[in-house]
PDB file of N, CA and C in Angstrom:
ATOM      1  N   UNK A   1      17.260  20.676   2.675  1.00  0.00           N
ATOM      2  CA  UNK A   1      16.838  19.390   2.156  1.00  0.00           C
ATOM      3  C   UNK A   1      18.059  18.466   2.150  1.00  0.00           C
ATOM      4  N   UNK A   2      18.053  17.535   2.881  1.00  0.00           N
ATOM      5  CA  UNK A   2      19.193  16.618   2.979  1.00  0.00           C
ATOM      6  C   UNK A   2      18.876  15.557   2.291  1.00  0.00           C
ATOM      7  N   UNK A   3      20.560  14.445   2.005  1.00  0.00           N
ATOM      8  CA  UNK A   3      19.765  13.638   1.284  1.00  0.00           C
ATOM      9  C   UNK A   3      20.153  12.266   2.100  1.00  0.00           C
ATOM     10  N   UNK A   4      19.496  11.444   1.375  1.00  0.00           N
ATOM     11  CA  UNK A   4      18.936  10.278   1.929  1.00  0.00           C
ATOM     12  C   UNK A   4      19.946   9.521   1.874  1.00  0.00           C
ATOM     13  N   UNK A   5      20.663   8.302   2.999  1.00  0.00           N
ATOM     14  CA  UNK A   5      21.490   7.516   3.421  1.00  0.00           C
ATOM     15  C   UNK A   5      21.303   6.381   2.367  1.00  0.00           C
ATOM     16  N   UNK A   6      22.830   5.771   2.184  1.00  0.00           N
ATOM     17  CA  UNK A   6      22.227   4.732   1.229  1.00  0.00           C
ATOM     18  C   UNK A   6      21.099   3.707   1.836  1.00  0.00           C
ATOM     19  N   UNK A   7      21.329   3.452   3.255  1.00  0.00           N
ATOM     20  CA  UNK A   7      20.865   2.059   3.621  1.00  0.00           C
ATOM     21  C   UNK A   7      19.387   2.200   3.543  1.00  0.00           C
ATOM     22  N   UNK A   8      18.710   3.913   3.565  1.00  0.00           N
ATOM     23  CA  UNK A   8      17.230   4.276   3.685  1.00  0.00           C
ATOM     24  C   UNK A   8      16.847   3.928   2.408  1.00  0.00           C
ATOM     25  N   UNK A   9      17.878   4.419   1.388  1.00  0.00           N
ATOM     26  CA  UNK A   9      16.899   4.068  -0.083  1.00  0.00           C
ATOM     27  C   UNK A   9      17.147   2.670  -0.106  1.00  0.00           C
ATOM     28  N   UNK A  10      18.002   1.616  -0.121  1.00  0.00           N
ATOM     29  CA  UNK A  10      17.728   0.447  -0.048  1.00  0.00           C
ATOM     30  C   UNK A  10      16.606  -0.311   0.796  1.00  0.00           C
ATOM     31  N   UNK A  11      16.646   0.266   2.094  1.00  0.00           N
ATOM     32  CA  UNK A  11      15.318  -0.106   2.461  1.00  0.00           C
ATOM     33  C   UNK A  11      13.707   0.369   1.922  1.00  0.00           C
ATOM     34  N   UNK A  12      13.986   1.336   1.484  1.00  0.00           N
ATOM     35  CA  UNK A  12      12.637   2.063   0.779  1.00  0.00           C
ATOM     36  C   UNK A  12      12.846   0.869  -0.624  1.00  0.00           C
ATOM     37  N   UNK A  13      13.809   0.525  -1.294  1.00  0.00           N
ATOM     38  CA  UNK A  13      13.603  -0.158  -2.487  1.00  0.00           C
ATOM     39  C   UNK A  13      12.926  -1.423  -2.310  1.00  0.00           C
ATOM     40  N   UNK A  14      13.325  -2.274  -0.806  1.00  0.00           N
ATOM     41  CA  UNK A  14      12.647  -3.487  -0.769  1.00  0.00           C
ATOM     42  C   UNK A  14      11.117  -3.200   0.073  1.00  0.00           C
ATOM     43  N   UNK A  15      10.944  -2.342   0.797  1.00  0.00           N
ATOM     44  CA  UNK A  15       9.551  -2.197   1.111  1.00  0.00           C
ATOM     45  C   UNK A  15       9.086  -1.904  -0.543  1.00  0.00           C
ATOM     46  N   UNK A  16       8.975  -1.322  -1.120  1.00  0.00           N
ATOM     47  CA  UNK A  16       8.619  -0.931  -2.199  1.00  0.00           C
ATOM     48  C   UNK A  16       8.067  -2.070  -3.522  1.00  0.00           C
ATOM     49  N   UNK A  17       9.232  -3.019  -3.507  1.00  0.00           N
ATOM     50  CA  UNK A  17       9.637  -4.661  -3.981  1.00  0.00           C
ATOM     51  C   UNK A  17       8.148  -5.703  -3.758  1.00  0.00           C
ATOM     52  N   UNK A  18       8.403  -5.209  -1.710  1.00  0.00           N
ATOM     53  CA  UNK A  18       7.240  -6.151  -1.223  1.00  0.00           C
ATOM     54  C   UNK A  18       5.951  -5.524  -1.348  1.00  0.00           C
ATOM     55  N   UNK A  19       5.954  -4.491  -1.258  1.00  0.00           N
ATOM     56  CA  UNK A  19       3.976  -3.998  -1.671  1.00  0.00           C
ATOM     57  C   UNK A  19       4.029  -4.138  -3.149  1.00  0.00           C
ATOM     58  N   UNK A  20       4.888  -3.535  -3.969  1.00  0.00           N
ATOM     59  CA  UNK A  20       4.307  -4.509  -5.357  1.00  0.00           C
ATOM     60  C   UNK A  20       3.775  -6.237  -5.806  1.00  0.00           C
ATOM     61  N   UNK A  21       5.149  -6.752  -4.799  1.00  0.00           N
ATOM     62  CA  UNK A  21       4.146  -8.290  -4.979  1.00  0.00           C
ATOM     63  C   UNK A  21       2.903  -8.806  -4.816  1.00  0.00           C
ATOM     64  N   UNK A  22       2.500  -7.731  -3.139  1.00  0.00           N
ATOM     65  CA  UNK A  22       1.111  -7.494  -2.804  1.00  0.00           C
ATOM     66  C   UNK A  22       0.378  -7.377  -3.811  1.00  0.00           C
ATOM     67  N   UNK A  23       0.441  -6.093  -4.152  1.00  0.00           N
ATOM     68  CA  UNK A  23      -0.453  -6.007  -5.370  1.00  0.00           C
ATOM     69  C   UNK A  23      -0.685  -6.684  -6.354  1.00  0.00           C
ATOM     70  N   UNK A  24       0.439  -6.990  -7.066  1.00  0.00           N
ATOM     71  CA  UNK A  24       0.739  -8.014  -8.213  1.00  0.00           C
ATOM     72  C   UNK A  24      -0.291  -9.299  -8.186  1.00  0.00           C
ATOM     73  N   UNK A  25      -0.037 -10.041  -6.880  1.00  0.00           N
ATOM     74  CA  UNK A  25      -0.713 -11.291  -6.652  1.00  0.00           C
ATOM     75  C   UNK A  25      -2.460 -10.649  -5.975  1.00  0.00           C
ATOM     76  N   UNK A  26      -2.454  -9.777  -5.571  1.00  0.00           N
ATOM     77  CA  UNK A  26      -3.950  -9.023  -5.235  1.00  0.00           C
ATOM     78  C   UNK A  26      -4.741  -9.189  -6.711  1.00  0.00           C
ATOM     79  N   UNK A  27      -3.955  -8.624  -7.589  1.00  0.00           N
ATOM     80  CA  UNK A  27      -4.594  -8.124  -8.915  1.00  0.00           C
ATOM     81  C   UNK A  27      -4.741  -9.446  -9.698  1.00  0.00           C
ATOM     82  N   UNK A  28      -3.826 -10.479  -9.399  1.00  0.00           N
ATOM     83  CA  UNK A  28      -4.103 -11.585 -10.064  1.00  0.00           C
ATOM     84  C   UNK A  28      -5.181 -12.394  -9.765  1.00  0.00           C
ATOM     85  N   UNK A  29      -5.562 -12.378  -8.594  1.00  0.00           N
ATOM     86  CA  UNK A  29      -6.174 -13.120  -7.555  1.00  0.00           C
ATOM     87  C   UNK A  29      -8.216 -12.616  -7.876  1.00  0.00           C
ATOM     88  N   UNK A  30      -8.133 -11.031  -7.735  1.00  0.00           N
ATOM     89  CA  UNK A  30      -9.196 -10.689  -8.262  1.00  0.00           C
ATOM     90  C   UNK A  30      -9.516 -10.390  -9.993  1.00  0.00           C
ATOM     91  N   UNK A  31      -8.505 -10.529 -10.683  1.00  0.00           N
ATOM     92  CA  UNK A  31      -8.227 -10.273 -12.144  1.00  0.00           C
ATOM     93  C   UNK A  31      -8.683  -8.809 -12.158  1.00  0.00           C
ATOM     94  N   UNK A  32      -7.568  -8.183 -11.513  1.00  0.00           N
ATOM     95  CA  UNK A  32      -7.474  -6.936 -11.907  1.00  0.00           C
ATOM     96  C   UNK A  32      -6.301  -6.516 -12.736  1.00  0.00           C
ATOM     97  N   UNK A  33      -6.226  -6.188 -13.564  1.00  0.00           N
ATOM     98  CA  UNK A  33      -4.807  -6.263 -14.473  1.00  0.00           C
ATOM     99  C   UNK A  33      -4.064  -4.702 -14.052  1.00  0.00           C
ATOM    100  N   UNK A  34      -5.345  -3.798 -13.805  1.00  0.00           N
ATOM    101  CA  UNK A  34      -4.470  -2.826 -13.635  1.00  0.00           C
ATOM    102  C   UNK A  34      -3.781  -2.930 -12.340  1.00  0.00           C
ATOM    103  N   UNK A  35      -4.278  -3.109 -11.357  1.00  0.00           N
ATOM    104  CA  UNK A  35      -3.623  -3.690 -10.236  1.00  0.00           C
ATOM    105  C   UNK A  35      -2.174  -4.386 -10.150  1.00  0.00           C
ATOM    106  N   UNK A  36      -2.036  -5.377 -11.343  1.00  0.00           N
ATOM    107  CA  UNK A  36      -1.453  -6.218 -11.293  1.00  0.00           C
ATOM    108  C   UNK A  36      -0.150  -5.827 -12.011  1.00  0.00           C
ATOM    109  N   UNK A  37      -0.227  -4.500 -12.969  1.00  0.00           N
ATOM    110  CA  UNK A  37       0.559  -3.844 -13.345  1.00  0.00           C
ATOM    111  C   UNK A  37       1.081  -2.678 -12.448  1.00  0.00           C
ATOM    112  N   UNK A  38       0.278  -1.827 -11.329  1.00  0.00           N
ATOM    113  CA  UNK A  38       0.421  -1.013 -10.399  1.00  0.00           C
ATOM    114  C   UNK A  38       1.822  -1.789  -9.650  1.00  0.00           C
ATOM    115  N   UNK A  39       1.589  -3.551  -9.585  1.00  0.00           N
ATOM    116  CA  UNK A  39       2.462  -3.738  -8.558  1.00  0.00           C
ATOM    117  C   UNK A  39       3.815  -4.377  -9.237  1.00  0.00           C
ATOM    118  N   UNK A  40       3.553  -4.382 -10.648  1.00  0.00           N
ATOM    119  CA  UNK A  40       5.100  -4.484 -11.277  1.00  0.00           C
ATOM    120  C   UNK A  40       5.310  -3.423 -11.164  1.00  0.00           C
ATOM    121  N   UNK A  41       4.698  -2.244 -11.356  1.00  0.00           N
ATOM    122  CA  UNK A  41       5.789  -0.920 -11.147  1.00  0.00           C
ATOM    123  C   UNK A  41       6.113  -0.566 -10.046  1.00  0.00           C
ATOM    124  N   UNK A  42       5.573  -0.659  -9.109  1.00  0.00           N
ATOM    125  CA  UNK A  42       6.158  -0.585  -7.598  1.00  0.00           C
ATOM    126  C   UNK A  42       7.372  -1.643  -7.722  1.00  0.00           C
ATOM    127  N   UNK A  43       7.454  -2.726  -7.941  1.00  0.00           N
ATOM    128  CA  UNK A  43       8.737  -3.452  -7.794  1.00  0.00           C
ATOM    129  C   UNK A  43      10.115  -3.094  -9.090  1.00  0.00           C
ATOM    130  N   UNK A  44       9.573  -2.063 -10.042  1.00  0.00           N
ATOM    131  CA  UNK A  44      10.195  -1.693 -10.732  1.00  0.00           C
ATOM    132  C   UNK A  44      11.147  -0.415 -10.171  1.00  0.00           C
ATOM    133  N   UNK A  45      10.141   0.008  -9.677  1.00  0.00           N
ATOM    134  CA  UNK A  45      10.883   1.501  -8.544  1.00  0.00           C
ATOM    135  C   UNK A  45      11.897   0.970  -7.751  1.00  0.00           C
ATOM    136  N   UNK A  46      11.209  -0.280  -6.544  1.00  0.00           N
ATOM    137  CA  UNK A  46      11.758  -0.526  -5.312  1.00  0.00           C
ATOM    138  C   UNK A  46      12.834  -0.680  -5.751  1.00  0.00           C
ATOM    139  N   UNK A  47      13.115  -1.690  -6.920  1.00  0.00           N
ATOM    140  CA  UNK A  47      14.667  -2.174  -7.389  1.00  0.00           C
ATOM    141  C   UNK A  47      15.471  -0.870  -8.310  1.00  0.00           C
ATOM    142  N   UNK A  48      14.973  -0.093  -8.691  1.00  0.00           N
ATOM    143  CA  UNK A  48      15.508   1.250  -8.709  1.00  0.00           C
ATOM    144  C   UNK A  48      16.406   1.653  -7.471  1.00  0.00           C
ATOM    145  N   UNK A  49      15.517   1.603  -6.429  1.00  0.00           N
ATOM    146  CA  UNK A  49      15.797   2.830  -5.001  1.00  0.00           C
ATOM    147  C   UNK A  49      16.761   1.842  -4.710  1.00  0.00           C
ATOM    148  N   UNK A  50      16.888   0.400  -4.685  1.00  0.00           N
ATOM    149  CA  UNK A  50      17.766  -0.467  -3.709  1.00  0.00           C
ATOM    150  C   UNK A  50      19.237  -0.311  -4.967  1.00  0.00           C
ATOM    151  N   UNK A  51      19.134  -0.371  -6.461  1.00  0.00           N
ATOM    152  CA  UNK A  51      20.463   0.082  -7.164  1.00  0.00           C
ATOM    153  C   UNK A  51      20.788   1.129  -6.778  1.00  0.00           C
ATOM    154  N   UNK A  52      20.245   2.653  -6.383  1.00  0.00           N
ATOM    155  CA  UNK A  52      20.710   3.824  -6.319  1.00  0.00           C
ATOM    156  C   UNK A  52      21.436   3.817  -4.896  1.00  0.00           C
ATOM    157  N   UNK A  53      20.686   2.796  -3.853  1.00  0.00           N
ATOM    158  CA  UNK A  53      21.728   2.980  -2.494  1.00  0.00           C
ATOM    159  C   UNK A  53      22.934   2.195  -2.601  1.00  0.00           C
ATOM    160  N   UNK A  54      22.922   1.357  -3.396  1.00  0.00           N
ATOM    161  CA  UNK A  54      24.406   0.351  -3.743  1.00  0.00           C
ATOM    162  C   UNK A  54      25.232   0.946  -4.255  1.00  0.00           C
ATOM    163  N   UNK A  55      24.669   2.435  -5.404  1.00  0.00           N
ATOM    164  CA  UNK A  55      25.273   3.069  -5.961  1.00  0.00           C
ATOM    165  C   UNK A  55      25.985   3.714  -4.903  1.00  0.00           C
ATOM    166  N   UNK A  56      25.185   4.513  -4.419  1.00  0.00           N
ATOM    167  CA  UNK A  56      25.672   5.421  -3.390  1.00  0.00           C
ATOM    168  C   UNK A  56      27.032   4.737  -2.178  1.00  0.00           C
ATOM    169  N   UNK A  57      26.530   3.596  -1.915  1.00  0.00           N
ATOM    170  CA  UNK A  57      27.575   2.747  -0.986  1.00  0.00           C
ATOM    171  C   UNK A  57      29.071   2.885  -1.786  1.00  0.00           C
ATOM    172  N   UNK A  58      28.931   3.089  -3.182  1.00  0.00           N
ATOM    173  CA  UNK A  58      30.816   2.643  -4.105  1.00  0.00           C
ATOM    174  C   UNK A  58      31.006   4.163  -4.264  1.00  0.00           C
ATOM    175  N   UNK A  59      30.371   5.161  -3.704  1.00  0.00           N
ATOM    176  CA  UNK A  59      30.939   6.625  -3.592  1.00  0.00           C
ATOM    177  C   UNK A  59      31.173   7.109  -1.990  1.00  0.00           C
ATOM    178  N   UNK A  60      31.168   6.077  -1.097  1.00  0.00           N
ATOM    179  CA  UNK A  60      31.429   6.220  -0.430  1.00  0.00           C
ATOM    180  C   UNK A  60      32.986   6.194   0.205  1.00  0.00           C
TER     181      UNK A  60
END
């Protein structure tokens, strides 16, 4: 099991970023709240994964 390059989790953090907005504005749009919370937490992750590869970049 290898691990993951910083630049992959940064990119996994902003794909991640952008399907939450999806959702976010999906859920607003049909007033789905849970939806609309599904896609703050996806952008809560994405910006997780994109700190952990920045992290990873200053141990480099």
């Amino acid at each position: 099991m290898g691990r993951k390059s910083s630049g992959r989790d940064k990119d996994e953090g902003a794909m991640d970023k952008v399907k939450g907005r999806a959702k976010e504005a999906t859920g607003a749009v049909t007033g789905d709240d849970a939806k609309k919370s599904e896609g703050r937490s996806d952008q809560t992750k994405g910006t997780a994964k994109e700190k952990k590869g920045k992290l990873k970049d200053l141990f480099k």
